[in-house]
Protein backbone atom coordinates (compact mmCIF):
# COMPACT_ATOMS: atom_id res chain seq x y z
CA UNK A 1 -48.04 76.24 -23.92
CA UNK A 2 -46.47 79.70 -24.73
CA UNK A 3 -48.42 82.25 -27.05
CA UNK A 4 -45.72 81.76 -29.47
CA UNK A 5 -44.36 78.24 -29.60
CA UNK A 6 -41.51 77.25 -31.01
CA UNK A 7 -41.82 74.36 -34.44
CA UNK A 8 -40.49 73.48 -37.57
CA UNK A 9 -42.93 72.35 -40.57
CA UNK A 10 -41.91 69.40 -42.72
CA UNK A 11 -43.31 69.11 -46.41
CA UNK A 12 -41.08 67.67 -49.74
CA UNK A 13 -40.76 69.69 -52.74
CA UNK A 14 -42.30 68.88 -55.95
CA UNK A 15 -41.39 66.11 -57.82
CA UNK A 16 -42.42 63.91 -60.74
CA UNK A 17 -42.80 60.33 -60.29
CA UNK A 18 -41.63 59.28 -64.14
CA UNK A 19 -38.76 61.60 -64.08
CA UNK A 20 -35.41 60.14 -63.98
CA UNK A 21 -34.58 62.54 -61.19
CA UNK A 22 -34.33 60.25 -58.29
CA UNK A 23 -34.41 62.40 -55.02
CA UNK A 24 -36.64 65.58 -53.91
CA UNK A 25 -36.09 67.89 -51.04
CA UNK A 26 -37.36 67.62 -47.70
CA UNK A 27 -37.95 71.22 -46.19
CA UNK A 28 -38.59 72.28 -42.70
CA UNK A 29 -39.48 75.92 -41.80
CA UNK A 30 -38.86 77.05 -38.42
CA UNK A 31 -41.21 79.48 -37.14
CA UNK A 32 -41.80 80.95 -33.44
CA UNK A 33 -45.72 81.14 -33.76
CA UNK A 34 -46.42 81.85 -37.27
CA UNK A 35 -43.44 84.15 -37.99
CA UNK A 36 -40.32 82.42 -40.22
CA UNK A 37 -37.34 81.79 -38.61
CA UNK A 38 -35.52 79.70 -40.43
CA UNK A 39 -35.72 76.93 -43.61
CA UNK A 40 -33.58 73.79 -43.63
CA UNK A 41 -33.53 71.31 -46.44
CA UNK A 42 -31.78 68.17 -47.93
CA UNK A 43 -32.12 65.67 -50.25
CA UNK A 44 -34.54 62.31 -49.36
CA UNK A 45 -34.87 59.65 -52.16
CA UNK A 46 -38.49 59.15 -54.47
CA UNK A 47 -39.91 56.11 -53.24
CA UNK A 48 -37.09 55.54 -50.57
CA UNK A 49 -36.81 54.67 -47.06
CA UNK A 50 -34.33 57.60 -46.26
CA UNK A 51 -36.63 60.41 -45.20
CA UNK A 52 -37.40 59.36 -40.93
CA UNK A 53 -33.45 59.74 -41.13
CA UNK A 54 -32.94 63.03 -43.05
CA UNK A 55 -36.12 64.71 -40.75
CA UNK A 56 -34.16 63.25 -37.52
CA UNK A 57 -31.07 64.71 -39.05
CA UNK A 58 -32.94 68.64 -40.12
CA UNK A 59 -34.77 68.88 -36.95
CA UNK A 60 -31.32 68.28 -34.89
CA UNK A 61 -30.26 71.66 -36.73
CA UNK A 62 -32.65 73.41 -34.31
CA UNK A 63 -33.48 70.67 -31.71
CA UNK A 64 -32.71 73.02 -28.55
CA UNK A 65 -35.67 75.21 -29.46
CA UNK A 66 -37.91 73.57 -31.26
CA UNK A 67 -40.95 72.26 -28.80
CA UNK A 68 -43.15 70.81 -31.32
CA UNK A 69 -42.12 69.14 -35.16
CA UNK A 70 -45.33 69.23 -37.73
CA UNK A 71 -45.41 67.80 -41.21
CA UNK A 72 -47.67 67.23 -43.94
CA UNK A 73 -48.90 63.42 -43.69
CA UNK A 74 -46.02 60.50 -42.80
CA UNK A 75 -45.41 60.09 -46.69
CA UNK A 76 -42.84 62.20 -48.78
CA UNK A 77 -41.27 61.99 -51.98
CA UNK A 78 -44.08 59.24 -53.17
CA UNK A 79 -43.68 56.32 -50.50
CA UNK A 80 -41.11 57.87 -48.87
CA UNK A 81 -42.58 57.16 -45.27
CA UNK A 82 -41.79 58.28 -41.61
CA UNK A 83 -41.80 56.71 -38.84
CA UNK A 84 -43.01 58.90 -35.82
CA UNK A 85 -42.62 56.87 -33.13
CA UNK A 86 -38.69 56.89 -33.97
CA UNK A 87 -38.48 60.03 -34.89
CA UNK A 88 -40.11 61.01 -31.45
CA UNK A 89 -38.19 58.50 -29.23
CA UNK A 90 -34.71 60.28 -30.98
CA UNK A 91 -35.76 63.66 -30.58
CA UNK A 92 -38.16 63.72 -27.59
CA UNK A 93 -40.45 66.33 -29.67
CA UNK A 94 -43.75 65.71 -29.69
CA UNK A 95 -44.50 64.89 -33.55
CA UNK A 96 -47.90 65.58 -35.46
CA UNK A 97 -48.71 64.64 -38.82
CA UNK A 98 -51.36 66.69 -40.22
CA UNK A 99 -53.70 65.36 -43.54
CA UNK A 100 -56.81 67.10 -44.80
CA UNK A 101 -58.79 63.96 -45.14
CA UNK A 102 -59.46 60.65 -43.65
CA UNK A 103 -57.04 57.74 -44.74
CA UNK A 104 -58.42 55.23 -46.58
CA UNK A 105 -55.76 52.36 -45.50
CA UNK A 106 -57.10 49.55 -47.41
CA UNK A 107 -56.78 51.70 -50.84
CA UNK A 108 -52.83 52.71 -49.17
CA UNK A 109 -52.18 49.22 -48.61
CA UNK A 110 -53.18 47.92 -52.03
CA UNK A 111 -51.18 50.58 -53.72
CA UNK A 112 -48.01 49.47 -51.58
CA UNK A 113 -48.53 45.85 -52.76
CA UNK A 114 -48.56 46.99 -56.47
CA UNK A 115 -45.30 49.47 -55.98
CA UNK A 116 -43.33 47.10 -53.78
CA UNK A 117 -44.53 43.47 -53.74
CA UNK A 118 -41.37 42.62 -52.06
CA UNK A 119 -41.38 45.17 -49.42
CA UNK A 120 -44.45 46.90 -49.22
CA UNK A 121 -45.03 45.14 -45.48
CA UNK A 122 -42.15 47.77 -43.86
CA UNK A 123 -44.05 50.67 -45.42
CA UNK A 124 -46.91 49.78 -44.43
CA UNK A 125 -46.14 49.37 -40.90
CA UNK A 126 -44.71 52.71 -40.52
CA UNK A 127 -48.48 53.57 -40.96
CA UNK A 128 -50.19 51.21 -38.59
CA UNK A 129 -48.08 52.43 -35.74
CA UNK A 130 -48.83 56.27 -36.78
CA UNK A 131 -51.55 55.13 -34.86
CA UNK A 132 -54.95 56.91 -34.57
CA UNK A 133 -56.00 59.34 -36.82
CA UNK A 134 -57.46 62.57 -34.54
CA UNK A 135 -59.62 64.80 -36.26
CA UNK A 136 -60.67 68.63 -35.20
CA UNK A 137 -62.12 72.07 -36.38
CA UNK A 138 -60.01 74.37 -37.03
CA UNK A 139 -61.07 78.38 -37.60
CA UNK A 140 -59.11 80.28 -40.14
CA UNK A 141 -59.91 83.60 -41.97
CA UNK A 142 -61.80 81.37 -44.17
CA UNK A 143 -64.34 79.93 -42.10
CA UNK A 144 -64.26 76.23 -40.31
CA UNK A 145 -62.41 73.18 -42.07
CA UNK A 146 -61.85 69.75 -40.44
CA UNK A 147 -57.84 68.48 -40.47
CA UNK A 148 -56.87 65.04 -39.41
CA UNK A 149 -54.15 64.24 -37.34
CA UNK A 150 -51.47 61.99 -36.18
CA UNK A 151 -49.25 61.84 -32.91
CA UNK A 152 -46.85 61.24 -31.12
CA UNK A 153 -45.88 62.50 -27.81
CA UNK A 154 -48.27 65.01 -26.99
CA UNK A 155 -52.44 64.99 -26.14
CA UNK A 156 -55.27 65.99 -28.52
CA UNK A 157 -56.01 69.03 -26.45
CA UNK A 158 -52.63 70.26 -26.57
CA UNK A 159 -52.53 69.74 -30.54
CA UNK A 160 -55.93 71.31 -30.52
CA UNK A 161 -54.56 74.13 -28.63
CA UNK A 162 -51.78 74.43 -31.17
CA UNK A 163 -53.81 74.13 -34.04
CA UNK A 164 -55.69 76.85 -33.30
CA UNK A 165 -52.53 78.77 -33.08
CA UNK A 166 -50.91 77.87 -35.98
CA UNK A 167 -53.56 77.51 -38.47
CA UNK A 168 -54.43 81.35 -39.58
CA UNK A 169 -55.36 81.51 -43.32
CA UNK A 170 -55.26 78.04 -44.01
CA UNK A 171 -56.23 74.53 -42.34
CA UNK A 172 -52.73 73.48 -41.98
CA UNK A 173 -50.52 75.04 -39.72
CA UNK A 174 -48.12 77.74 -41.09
CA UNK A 175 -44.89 76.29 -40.45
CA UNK A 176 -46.30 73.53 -42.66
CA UNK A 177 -47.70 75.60 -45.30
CA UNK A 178 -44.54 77.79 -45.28
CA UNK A 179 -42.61 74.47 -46.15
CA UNK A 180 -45.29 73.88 -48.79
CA UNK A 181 -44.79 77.16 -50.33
CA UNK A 182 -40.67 77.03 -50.51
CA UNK A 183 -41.45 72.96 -51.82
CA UNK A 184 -43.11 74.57 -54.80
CA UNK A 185 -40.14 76.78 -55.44
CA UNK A 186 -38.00 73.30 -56.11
């Protein structure tokens, strides 16, 4: 892996679940190692099944150099959820989807009944075949924190590896956090 590795960050912008505002952004900051290259956004739909599509569709913009796409867990824009094996079979990236705490599935799962009684079974899929949920140490300018992990493509001691590179003054990775940050602005 090269000092300075190539990736783009996927987190939505802010949004407000009662609103009548219907759609959020999806933002992905390209960064070669932890310096900003590059933001890309567009639209996904609140609750929606749009956003594997719209992150296949952003992460094209930059496909020929990007060696690694990172978001911020496989949901966006409330249920709004990825699915990382097709994402990684389109792109052939390796894919990680990075949470700061365990998932509790069963409490997921009974949510997605209540929201969509009709469809929740699609949804919740997307997260069974996530698959595993890796977990690590990561060392920032804070100290230690532990960050969970899905992925696709790729070993844990490569994401490990990468981790450690990407994650200076916070537990998730900058390219991430950058994403976070310009989500905020929305």
């Amino acid at each position: 892996m090269k000092d300075f590795p190539i990736t783009i960050g996927f987190d939505d912008a802010r949004f407000e679940l009662k609103s009548k505002i219907k759609t959020t952004q999806l933002i992905g900051a390209v960064c070669q190692g932890t310096r900003l290259v590059s933001i890309v956004k567009k639209s996904i739909s609140i609750d929606g099944d749009d956003a594997t599509e719209v992150l296949i569709e952003l992460a094209k913009q930059n496909q020929k150099h990007i060696q690694y796409i990172l978001t911020d867990t496989i949901t966006f824009g409330g249920f709004n959820i990825i699915d990382l094996g097709e994402i990684y079979n389109r792109l052939k990236k390796p894919i990680i989807s990075i949470t700061e705490r365990e998932v509790d599935l069963e409490s997921v799962q009974k949510a997605l009944i209540k929201k969509f009684p009709n469809t929740y079974k699609n949804k919740l899929q997307y997260i069974i075949n996530a698959g595993d949920l890796y977990e690590t140490n990561i060392k920032t300018a804070g100290g230690s924190s532990k960050i969970y992990f899905h992925l696709k493509g790729v070993d844990f001691e490569e994401v490990d590896d990468l981790m450690q590179k990407l994650c200076i003054d916070s537990k998730l990775p900058e390219p991430v956090r950058i994403a976070h940050i310009v989500g905020k602005a929305f």
